[in-house]
C-alpha atoms as a PDB file:
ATOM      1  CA  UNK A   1       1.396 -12.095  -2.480  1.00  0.00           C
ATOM      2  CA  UNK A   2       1.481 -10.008  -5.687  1.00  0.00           C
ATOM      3  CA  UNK A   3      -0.330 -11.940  -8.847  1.00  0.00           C
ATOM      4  CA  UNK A   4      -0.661 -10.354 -12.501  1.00  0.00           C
ATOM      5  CA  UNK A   5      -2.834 -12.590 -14.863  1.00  0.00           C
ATOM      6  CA  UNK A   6      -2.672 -11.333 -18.714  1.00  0.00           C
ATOM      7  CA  UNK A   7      -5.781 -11.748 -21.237  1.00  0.00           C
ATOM      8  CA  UNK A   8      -7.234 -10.597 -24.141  1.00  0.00           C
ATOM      9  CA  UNK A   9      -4.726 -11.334 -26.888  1.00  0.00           C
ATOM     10  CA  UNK A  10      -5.323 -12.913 -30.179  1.00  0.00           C
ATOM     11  CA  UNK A  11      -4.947 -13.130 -34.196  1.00  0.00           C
ATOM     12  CA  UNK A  12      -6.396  -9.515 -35.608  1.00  0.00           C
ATOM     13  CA  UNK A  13      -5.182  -8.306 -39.075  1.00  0.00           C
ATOM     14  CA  UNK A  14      -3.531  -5.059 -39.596  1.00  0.00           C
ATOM     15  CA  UNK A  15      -4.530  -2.207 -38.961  1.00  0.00           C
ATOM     16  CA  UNK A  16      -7.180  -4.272 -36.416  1.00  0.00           C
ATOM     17  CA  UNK A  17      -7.450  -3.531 -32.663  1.00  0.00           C
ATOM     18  CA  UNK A  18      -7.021  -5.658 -29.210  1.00  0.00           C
ATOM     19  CA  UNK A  19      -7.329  -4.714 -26.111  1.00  0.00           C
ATOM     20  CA  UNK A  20      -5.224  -6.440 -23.131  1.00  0.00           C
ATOM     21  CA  UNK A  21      -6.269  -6.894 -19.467  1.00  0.00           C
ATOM     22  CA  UNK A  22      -4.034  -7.438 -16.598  1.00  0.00           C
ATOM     23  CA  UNK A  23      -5.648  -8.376 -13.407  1.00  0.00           C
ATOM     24  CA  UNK A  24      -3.793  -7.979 -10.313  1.00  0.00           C
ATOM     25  CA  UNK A  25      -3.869  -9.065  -6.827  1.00  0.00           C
ATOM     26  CA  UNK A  26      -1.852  -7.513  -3.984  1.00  0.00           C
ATOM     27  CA  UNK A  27      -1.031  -4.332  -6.143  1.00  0.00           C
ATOM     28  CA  UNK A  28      -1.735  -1.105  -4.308  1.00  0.00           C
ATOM     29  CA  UNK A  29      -2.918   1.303  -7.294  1.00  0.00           C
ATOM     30  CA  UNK A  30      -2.351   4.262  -5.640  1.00  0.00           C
ATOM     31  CA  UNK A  31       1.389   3.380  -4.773  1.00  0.00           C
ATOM     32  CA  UNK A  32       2.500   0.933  -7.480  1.00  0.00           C
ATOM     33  CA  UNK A  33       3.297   1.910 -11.012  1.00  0.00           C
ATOM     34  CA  UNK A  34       2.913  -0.794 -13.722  1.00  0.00           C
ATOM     35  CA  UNK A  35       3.685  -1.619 -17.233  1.00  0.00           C
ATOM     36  CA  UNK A  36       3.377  -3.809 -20.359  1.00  0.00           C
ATOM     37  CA  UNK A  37       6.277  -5.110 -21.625  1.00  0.00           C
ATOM     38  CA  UNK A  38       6.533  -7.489 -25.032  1.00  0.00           C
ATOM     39  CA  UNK A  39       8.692  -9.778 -26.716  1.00  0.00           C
ATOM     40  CA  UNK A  40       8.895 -11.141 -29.913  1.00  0.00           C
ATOM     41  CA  UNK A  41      10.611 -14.726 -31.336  1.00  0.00           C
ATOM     42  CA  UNK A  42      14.170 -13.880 -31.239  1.00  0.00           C
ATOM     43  CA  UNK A  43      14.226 -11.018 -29.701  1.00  0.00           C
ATOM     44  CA  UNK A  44      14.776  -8.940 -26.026  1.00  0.00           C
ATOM     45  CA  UNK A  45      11.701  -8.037 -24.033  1.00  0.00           C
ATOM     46  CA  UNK A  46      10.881  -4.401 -24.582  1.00  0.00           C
ATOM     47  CA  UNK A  47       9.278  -1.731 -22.361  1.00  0.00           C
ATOM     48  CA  UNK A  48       6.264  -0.715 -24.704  1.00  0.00           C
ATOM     49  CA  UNK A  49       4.077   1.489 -21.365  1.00  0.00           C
ATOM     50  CA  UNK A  50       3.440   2.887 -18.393  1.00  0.00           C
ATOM     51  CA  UNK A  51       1.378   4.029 -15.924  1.00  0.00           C
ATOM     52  CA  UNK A  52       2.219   6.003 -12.574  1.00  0.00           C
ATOM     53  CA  UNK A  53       0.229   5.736  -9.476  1.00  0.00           C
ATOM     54  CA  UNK A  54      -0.591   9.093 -10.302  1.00  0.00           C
ATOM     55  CA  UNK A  55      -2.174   8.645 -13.387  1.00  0.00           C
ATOM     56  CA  UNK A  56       0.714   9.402 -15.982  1.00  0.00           C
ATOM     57  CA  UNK A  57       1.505   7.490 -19.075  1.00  0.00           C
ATOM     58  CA  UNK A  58       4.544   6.819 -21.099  1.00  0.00           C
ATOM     59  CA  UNK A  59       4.817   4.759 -24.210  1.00  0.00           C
ATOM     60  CA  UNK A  60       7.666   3.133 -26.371  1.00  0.00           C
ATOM     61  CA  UNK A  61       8.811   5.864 -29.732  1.00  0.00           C
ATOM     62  CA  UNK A  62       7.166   2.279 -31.764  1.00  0.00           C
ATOM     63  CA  UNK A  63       3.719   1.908 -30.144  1.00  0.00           C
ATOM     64  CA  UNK A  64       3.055   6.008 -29.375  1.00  0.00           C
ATOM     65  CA  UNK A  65      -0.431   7.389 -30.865  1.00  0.00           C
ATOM     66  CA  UNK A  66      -1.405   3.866 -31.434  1.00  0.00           C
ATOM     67  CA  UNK A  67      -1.733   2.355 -27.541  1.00  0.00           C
ATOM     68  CA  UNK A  68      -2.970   3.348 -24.253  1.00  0.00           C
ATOM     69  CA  UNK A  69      -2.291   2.446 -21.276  1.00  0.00           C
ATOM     70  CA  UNK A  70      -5.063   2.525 -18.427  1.00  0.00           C
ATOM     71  CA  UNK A  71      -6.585   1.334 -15.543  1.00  0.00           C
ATOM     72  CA  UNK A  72      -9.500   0.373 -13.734  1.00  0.00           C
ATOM     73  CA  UNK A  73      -8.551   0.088  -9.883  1.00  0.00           C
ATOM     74  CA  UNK A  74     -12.022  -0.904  -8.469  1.00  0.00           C
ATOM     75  CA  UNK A  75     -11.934  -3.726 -10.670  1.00  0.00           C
ATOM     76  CA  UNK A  76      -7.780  -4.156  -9.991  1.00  0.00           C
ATOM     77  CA  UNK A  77      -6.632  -4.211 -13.679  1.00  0.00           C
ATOM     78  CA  UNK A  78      -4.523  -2.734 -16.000  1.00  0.00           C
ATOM     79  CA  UNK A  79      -5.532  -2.328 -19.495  1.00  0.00           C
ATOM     80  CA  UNK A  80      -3.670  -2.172 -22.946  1.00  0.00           C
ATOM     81  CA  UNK A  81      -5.694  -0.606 -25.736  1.00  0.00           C
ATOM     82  CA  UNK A  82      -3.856  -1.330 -29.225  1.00  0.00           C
ATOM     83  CA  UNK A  83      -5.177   0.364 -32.214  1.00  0.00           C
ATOM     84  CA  UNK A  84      -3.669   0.448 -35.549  1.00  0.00           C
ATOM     85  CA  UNK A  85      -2.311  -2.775 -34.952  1.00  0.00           C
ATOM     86  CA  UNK A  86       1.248  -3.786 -37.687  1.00  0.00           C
ATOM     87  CA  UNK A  87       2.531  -7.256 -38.003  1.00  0.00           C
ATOM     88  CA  UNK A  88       5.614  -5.379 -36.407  1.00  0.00           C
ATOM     89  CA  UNK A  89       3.414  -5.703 -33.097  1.00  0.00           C
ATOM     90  CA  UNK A  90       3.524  -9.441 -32.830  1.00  0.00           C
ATOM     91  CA  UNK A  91       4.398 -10.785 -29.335  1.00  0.00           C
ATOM     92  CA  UNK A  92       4.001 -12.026 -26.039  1.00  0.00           C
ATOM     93  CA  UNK A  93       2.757  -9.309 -23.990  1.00  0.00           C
ATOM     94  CA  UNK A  94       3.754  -9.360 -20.322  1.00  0.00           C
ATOM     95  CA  UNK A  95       2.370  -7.420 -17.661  1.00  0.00           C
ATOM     96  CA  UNK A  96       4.494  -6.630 -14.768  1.00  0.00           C
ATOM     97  CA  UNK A  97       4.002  -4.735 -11.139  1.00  0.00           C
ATOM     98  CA  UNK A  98       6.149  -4.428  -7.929  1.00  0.00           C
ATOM     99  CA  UNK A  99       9.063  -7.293  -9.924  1.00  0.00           C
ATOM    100  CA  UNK A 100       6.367  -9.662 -10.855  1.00  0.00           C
ATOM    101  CA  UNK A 101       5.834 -10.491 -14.209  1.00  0.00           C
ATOM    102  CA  UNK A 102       2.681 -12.729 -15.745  1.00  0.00           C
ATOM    103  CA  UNK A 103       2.378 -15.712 -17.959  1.00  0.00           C
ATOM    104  CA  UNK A 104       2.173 -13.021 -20.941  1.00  0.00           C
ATOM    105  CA  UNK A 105      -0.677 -13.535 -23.820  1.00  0.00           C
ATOM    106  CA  UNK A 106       0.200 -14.043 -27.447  1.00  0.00           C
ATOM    107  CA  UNK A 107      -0.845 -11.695 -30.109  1.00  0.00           C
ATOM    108  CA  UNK A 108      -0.467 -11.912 -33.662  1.00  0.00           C
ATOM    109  CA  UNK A 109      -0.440  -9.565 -36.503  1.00  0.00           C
ATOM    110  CA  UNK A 110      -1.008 -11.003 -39.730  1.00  0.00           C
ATOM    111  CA  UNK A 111      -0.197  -8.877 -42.430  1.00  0.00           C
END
């Protein structure tokens, strides 16, 4: 059974940093690709990055230079490192592997 459990968000002021976890159960690392995903009041989830099993990243035109993406797969979690940090950013931040998504973790950019 596949499990993805969020942390790590919060209130930071702009131009602050966070950094999001994502720990995983029954996701093979060196087969599975995963991604954070975020949506704000009103709005559509959006893709904001990947990671490949290989290693690769990709990142949403609005978060690129400003996030990464990484993992740690001895310790079975994903990690979202968000610098630079604009009231723009505010969200729920989802995690999601093999078409399971998490409960998500707030985070808040005051301005």
């Amino acid at each position: 059974q596949v499990q993805v459990v969020e942390s790590g968000g919060g209130l930071v002021q702009s131009g602050g940093s966070l950094r999001l976890s994502c720990r995983t159960s029954g996701v093979d690392f060196s087969i599975n690709f995963m991604a954070w995903y975020r949506q704000a009041p009103g709005k559509q989830r959006e893709y904001v990055a990947l990671i490949t099993s290989t290693g690769n990243t990709n990142y949403a035109d609005s978060v690129k230079g400003r996030f990464t993406i990484s993992r740690d797969a001895a310790k079975n979690t994903m990690y979202l490192q968000m610098d630079s940090l604009k009231p723009e950013d505010t969200a729920v931040y989802y995690c999601h592997a093999r078409d399971v998504w998490g409960q998500g973790t707030q985070v808040t950019v005051s301005s």
